[in-house]
C-alpha atoms as a PDB file:
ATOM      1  CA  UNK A   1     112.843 115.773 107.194  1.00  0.00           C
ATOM      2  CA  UNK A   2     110.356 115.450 104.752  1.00  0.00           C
ATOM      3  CA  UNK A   3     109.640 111.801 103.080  1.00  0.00           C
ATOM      4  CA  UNK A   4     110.681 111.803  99.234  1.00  0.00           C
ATOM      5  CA  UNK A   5     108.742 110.408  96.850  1.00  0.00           C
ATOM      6  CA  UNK A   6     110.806 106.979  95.494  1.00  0.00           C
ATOM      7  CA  UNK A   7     107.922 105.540  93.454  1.00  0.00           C
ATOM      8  CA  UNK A   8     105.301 106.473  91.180  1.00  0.00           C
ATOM      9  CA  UNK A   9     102.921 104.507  88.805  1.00  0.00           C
ATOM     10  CA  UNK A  10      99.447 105.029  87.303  1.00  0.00           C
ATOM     11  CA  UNK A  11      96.776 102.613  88.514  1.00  0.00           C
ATOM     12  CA  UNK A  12      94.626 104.075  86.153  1.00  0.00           C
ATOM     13  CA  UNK A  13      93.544 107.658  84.556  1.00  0.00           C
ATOM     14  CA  UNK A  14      92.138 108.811  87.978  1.00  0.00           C
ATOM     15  CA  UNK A  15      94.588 107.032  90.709  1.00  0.00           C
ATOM     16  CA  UNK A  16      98.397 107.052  90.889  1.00  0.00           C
ATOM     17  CA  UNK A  17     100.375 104.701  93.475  1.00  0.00           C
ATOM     18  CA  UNK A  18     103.000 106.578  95.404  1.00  0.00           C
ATOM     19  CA  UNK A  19     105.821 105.511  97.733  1.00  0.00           C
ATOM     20  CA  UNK A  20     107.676 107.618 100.250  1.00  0.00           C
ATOM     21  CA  UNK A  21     110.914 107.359 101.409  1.00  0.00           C
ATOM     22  CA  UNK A  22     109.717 106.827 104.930  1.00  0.00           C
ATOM     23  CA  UNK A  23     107.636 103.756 103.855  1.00  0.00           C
ATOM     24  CA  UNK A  24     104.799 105.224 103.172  1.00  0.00           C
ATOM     25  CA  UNK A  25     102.548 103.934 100.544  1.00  0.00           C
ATOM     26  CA  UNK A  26      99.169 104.868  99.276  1.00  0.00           C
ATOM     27  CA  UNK A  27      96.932 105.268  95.616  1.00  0.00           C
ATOM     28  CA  UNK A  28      95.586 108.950  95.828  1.00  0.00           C
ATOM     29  CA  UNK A  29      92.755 109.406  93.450  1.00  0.00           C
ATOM     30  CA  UNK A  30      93.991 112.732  92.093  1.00  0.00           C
ATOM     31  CA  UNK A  31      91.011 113.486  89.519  1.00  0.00           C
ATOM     32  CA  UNK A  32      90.202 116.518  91.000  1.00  0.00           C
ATOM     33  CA  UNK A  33      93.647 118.062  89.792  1.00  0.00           C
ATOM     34  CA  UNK A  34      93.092 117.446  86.026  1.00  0.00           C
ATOM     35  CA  UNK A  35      93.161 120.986  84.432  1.00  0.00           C
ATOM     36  CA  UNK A  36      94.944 122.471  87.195  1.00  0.00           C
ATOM     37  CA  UNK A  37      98.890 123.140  86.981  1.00  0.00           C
ATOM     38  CA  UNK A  38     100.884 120.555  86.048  1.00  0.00           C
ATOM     39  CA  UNK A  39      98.467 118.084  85.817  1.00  0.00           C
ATOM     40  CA  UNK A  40      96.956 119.961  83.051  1.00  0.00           C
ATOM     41  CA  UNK A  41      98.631 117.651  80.636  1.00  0.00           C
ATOM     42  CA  UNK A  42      97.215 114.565  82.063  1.00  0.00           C
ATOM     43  CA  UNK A  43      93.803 115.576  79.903  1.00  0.00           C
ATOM     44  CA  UNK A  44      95.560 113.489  77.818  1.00  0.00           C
ATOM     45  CA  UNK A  45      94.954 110.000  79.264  1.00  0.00           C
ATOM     46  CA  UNK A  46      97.519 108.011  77.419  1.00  0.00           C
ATOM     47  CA  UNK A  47      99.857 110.857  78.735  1.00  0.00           C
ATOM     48  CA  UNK A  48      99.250 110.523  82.420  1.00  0.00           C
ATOM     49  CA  UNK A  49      99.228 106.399  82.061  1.00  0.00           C
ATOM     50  CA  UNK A  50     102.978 106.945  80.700  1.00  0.00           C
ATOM     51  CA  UNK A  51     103.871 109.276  83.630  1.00  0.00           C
ATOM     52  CA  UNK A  52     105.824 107.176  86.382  1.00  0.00           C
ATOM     53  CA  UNK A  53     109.159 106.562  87.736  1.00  0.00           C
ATOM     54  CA  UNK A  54     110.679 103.817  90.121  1.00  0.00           C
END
């Protein structure tokens, strides 16, 4: 089964925190996504520092 994702916050504009289902927890610097599919909205950094859910 794959882990679900249970947590997310921003750290900052460049680095979310994620935790897994499984217990798994890491920040993933995900800069390199901005302007690719859905994370085209996060150009917008007040947008992607609102985008979380626990």
């Amino acid at each position: 089964m794959i882990p679900l994702p249970v947590k997310v916050r921003s750290k900052n504009k460049d680095i979310i925190h994620v935790e897994f289902s499984d217990g798994t927890k890491g920040d993933p610097d995900i800069s390199h996504l901005v302007h690719k599919g859905i994370f085209k909205a996060w150009v917008n950094g007040d947008l992607f520092l609102q985008s979380l859910f626990e």
